[in-house]
PDB file of N, CA and C in Angstrom:
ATOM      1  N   UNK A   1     -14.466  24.426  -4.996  1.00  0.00           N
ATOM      2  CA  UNK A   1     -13.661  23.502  -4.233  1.00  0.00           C
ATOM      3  C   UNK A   1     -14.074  22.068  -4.578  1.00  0.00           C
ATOM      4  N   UNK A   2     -12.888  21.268  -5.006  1.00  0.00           N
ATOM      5  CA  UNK A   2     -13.322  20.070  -4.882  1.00  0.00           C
ATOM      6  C   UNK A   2     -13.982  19.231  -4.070  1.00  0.00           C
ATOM      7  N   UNK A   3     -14.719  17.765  -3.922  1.00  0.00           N
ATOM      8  CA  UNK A   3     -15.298  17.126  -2.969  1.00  0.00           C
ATOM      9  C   UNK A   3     -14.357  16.095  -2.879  1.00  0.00           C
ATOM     10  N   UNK A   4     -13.855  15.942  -1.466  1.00  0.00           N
ATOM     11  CA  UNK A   4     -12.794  14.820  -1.190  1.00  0.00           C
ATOM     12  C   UNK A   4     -13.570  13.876  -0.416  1.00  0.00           C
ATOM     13  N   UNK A   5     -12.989  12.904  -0.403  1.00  0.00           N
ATOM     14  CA  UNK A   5     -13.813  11.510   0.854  1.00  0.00           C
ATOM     15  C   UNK A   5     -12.529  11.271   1.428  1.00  0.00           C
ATOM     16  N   UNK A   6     -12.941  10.672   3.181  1.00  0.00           N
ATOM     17  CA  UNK A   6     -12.600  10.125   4.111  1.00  0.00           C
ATOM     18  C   UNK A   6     -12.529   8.747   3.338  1.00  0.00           C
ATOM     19  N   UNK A   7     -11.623   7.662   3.827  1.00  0.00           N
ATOM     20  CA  UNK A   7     -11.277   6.008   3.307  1.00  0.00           C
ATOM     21  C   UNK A   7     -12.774   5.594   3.908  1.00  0.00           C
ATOM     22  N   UNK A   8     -13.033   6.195   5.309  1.00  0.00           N
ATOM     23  CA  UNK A   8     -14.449   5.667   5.442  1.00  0.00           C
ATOM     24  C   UNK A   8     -16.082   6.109   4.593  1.00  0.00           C
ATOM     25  N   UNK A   9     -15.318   6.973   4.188  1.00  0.00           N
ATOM     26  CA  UNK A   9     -16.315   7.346   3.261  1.00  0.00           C
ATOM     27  C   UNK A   9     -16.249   6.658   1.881  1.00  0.00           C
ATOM     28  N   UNK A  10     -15.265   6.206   1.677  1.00  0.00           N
ATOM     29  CA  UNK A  10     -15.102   4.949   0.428  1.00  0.00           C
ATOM     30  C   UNK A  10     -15.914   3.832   0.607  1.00  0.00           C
ATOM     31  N   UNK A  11     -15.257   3.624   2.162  1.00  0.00           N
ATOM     32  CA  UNK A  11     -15.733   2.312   2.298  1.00  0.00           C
ATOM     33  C   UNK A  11     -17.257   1.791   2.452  1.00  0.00           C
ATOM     34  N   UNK A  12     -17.684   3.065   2.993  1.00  0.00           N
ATOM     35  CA  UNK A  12     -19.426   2.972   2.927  1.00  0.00           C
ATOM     36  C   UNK A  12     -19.931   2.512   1.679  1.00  0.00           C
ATOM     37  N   UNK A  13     -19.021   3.353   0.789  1.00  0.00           N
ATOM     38  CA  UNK A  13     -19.538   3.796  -0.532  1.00  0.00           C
ATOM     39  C   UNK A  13     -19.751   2.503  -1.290  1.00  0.00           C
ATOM     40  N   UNK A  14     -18.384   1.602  -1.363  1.00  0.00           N
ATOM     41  CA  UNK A  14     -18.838   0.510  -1.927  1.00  0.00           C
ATOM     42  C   UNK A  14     -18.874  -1.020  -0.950  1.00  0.00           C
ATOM     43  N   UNK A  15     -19.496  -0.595   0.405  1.00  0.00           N
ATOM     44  CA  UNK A  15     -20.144  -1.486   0.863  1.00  0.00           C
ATOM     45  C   UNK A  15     -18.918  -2.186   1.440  1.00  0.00           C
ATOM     46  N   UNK A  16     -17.614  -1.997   1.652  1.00  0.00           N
ATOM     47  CA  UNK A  16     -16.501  -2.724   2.128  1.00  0.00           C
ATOM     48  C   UNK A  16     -16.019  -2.577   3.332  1.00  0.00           C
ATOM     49  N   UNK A  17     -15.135  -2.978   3.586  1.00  0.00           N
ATOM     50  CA  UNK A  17     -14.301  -3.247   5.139  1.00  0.00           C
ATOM     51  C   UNK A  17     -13.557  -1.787   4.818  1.00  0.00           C
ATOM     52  N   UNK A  18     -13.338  -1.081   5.829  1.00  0.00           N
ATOM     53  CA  UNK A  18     -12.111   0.256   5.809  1.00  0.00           C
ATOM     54  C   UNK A  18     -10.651  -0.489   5.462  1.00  0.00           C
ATOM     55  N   UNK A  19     -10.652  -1.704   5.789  1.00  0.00           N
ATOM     56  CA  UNK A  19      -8.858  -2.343   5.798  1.00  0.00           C
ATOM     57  C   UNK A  19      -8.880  -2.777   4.215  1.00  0.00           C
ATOM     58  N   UNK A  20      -9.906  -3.003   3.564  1.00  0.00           N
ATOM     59  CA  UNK A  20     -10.375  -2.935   2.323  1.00  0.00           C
ATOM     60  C   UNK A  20      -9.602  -1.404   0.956  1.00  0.00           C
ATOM     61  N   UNK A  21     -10.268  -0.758   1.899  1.00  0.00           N
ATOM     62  CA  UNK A  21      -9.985   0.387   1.356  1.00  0.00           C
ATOM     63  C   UNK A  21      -8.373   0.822   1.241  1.00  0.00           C
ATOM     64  N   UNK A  22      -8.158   0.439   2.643  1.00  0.00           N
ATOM     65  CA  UNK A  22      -6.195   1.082   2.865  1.00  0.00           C
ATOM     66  C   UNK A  22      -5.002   0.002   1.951  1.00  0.00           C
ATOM     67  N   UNK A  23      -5.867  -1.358   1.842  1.00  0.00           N
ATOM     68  CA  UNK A  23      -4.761  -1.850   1.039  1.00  0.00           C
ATOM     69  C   UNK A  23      -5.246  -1.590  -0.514  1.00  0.00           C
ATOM     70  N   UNK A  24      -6.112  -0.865  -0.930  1.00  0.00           N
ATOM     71  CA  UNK A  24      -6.144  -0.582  -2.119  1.00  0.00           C
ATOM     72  C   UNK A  24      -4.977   0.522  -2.527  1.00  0.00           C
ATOM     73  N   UNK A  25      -5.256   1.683  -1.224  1.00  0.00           N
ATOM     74  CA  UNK A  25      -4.603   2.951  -1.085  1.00  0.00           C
ATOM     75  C   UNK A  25      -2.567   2.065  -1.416  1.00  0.00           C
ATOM     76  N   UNK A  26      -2.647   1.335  -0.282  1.00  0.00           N
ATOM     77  CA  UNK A  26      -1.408   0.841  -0.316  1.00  0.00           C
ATOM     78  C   UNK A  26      -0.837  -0.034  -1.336  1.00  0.00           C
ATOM     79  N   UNK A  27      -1.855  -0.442  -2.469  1.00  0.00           N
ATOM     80  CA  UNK A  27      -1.248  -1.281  -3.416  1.00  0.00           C
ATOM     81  C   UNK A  27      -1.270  -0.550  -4.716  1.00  0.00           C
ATOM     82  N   UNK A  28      -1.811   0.274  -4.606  1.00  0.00           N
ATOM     83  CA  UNK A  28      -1.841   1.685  -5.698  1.00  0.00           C
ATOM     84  C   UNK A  28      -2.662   1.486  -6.240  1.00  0.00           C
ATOM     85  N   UNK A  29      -3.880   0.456  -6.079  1.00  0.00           N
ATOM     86  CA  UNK A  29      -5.258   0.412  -6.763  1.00  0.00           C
ATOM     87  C   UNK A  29      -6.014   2.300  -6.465  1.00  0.00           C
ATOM     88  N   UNK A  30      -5.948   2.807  -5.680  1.00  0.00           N
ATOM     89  CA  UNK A  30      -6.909   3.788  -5.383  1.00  0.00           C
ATOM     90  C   UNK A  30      -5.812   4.750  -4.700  1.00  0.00           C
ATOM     91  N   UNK A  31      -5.884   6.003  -5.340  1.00  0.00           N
ATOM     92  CA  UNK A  31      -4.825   6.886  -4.637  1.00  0.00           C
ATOM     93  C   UNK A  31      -5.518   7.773  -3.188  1.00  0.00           C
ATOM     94  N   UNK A  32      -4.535   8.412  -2.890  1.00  0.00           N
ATOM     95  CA  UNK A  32      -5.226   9.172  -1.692  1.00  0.00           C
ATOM     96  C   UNK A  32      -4.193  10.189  -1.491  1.00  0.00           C
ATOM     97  N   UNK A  33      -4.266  11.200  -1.113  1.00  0.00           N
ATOM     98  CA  UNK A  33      -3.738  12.305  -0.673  1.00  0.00           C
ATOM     99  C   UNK A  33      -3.599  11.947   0.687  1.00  0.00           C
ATOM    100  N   UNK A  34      -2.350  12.989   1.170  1.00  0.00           N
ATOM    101  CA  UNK A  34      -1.968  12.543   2.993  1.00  0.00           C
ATOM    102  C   UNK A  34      -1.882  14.072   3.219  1.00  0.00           C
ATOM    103  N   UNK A  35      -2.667  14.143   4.201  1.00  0.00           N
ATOM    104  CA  UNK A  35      -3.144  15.568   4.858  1.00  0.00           C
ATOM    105  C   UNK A  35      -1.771  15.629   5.706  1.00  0.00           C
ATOM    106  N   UNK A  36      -2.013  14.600   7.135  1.00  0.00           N
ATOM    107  CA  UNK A  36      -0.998  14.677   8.047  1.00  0.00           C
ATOM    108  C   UNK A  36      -0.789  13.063   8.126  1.00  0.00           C
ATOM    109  N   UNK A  37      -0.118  12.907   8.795  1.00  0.00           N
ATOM    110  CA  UNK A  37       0.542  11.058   9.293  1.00  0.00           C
ATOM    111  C   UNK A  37      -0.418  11.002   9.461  1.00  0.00           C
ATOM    112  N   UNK A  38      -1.930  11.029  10.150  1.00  0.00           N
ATOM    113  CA  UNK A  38      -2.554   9.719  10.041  1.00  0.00           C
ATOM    114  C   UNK A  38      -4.229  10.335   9.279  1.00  0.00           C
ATOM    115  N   UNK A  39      -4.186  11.380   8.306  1.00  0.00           N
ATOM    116  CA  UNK A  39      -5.632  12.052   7.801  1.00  0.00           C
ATOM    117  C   UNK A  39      -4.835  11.645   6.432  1.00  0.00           C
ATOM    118  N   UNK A  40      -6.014  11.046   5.537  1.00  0.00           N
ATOM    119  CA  UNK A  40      -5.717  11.187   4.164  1.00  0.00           C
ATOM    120  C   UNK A  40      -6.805  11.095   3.443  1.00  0.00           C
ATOM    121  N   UNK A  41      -7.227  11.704   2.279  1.00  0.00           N
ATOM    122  CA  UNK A  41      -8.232  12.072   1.958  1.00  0.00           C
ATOM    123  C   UNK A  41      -8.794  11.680   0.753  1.00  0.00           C
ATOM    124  N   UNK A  42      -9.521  11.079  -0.163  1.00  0.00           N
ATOM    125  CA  UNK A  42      -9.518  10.537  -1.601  1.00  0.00           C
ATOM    126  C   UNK A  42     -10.265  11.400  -2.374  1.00  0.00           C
ATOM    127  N   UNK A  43      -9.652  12.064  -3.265  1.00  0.00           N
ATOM    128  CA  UNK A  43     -10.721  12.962  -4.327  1.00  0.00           C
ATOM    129  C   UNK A  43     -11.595  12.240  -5.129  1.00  0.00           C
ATOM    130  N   UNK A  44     -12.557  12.980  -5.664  1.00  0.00           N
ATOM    131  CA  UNK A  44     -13.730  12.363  -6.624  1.00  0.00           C
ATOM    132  C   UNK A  44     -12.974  11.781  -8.137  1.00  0.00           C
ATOM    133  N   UNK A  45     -11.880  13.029  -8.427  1.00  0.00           N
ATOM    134  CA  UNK A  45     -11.139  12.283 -10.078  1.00  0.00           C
ATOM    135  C   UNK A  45     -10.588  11.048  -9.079  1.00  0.00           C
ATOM    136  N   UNK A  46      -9.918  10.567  -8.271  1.00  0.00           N
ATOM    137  CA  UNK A  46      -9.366   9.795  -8.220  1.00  0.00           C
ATOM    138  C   UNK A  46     -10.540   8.287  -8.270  1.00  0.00           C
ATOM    139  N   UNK A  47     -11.448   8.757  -7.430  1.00  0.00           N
ATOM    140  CA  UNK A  47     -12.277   7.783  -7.409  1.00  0.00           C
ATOM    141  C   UNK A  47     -13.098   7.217  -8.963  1.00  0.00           C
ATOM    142  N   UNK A  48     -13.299   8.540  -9.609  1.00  0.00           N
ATOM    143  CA  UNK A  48     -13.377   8.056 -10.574  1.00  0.00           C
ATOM    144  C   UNK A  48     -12.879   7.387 -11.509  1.00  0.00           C
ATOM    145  N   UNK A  49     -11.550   7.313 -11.594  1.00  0.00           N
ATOM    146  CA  UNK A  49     -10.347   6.497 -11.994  1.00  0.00           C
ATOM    147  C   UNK A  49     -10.050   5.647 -11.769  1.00  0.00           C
ATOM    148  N   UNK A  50     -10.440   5.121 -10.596  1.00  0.00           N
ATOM    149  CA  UNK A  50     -10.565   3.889  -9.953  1.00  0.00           C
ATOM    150  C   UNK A  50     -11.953   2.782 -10.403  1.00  0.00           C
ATOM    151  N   UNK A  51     -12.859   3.784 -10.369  1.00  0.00           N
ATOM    152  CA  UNK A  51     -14.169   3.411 -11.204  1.00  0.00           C
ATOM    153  C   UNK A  51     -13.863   2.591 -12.565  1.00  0.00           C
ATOM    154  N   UNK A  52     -12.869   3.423 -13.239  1.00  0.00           N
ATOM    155  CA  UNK A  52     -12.921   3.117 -14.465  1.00  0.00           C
ATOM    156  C   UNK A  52     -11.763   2.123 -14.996  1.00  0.00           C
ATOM    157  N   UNK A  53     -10.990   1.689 -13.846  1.00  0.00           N
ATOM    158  CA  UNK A  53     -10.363   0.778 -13.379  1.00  0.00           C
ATOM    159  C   UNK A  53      -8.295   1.528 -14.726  1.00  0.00           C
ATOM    160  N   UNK A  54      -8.517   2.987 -14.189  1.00  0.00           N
ATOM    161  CA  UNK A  54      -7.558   3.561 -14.879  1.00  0.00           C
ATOM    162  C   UNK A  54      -6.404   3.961 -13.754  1.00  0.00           C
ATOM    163  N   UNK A  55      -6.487   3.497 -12.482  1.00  0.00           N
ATOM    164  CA  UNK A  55      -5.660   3.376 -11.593  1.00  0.00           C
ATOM    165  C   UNK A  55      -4.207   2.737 -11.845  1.00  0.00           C
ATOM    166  N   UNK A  56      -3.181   3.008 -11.220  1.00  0.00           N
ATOM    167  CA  UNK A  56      -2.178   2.628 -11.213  1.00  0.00           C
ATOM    168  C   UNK A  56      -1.733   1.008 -10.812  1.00  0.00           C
ATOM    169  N   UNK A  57      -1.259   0.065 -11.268  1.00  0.00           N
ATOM    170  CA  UNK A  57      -1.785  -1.336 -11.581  1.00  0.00           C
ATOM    171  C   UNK A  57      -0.267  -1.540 -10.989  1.00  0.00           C
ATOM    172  N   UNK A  58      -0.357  -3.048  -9.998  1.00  0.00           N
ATOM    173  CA  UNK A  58       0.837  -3.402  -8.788  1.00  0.00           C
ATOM    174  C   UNK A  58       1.421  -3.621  -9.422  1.00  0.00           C
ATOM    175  N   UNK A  59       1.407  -4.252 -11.131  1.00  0.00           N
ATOM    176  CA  UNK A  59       2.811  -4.912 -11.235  1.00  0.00           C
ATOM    177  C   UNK A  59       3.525  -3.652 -11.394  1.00  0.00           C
ATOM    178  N   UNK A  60       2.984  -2.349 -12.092  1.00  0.00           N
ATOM    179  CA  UNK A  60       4.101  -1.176 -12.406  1.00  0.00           C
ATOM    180  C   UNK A  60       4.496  -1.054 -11.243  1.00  0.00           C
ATOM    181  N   UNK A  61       3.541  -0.642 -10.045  1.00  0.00           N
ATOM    182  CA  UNK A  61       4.166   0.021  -9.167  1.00  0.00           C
ATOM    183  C   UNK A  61       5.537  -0.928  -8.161  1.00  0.00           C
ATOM    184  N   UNK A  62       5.449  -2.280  -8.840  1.00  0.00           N
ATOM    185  CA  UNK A  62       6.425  -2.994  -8.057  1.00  0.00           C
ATOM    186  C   UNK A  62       7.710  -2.414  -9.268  1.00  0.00           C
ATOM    187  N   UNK A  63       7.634  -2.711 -10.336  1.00  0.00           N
ATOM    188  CA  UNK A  63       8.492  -2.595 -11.300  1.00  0.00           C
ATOM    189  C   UNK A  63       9.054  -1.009 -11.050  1.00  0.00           C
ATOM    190  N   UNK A  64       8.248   0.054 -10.560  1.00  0.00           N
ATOM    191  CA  UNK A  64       8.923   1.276 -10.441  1.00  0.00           C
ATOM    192  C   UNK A  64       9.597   1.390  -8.924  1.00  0.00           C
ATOM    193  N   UNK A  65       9.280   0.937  -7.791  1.00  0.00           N
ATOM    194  CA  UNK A  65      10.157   0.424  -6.740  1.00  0.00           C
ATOM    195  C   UNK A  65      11.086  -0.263  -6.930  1.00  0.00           C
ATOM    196  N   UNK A  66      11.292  -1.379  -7.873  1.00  0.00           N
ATOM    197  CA  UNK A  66      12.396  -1.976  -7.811  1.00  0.00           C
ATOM    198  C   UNK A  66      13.911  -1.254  -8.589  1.00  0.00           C
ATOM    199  N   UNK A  67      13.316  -0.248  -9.836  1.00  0.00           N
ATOM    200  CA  UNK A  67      14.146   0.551 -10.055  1.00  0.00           C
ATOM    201  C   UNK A  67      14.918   1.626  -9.139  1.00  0.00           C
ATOM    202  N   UNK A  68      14.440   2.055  -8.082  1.00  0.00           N
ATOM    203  CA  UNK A  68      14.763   2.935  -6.981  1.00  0.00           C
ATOM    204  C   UNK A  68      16.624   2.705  -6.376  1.00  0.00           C
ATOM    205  N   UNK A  69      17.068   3.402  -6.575  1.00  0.00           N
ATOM    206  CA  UNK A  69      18.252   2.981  -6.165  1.00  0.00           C
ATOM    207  C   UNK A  69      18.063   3.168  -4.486  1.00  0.00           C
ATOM    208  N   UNK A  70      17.256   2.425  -3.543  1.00  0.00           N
ATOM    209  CA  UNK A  70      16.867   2.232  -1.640  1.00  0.00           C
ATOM    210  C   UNK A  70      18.049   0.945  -1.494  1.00  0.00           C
ATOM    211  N   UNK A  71      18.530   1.948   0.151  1.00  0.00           N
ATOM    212  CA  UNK A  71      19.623   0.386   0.129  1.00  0.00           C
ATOM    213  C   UNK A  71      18.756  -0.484   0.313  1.00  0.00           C
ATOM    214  N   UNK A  72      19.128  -1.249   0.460  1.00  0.00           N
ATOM    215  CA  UNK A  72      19.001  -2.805   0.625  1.00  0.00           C
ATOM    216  C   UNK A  72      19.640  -3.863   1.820  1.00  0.00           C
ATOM    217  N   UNK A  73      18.011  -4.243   2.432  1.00  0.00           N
ATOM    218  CA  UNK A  73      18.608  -4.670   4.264  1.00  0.00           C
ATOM    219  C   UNK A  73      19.749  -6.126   3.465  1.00  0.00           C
ATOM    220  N   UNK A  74      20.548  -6.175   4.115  1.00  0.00           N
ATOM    221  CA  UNK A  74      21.327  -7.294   3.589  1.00  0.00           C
ATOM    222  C   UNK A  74      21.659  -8.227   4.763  1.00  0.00           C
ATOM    223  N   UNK A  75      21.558  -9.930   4.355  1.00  0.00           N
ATOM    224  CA  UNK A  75      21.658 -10.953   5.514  1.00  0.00           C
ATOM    225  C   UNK A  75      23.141 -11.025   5.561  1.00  0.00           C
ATOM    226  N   UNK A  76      23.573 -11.642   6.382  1.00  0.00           N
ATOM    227  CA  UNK A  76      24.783 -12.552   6.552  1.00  0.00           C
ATOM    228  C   UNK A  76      24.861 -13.376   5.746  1.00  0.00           C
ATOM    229  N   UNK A  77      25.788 -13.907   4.971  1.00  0.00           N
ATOM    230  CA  UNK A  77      25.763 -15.260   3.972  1.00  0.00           C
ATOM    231  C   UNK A  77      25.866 -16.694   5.411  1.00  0.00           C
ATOM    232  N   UNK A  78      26.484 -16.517   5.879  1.00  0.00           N
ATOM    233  CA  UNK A  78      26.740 -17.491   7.059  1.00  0.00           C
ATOM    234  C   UNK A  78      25.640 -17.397   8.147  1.00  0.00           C
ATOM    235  N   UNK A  79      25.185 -17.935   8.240  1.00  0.00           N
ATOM    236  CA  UNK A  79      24.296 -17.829   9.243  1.00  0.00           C
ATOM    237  C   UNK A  79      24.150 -18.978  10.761  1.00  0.00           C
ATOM    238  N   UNK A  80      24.108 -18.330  11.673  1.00  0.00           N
ATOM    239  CA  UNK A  80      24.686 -18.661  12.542  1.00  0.00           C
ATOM    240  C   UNK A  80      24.312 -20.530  12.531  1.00  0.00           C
ATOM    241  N   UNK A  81      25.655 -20.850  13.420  1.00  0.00           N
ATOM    242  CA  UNK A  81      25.565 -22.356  13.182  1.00  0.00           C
ATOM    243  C   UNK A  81      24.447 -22.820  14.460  1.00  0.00           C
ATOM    244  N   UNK A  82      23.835 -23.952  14.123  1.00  0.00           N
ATOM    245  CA  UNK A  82      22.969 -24.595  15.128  1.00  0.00           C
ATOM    246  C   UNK A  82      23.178 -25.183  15.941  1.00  0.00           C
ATOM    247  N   UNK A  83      23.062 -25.074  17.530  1.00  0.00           N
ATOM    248  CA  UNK A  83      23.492 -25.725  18.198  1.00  0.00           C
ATOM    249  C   UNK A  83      23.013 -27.367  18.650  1.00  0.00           C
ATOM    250  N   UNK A  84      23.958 -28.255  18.400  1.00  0.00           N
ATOM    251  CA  UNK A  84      23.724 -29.708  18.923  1.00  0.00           C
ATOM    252  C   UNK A  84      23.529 -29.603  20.622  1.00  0.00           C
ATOM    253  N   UNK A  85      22.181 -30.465  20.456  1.00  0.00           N
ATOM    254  CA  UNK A  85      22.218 -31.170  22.150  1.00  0.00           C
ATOM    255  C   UNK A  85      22.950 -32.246  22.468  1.00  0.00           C
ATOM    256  N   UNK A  86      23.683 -31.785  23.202  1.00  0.00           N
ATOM    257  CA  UNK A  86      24.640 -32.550  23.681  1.00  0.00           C
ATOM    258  C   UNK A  86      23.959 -33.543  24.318  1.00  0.00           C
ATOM    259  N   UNK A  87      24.555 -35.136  24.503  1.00  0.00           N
ATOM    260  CA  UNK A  87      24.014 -36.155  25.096  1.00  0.00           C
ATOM    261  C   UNK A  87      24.884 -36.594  25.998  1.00  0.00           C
ATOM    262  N   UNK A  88      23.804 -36.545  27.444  1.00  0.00           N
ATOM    263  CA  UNK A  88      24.531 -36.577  28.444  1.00  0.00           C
ATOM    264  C   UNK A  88      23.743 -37.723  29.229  1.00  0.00           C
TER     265      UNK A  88
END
């Protein structure tokens, strides 16, 4: 069986903040497996990959989101007019 780590077990590891750890998870510096909504777990290849700085790098992962055909929240072109104080 493999050896997995807790994010807090990362974070011990290299001496960092846990919020440290999750925006790595979240920027695709450091992967993690998701057990359930809120358990996720980091394997040793991954960490090692990360070590070796062979991780998945933001600009791809922005460049492969932006290919995604996800709608898209869309504004109003008009936007509402501002109201004058009236002088009274």
């Amino acid at each position: 069986m493999e050896k997995v780590l807790t994010p807090q077990n990362v974070a011990e590891r290299y001496d960092v903040c846990i919020a440290t750890v999750w925006r790595w998870i979240r920027s695709g510096r450091l992967t993690a497996v998701r057990l359930t909504e809120r358990s996720y777990r980091i394997r040793t290849e991954d960490i090692e990959a990360f070590e070796r700085g062979d991780s998945l790098k933001l600009d791809q992962l922005k460049k492969d989101r932006s290919q995604k055909d996800l709608p898209k929240k869309t504004r109003s072109s008009s936007a509402p007019a501002k109201r004058e104080k009236s002088k009274k």
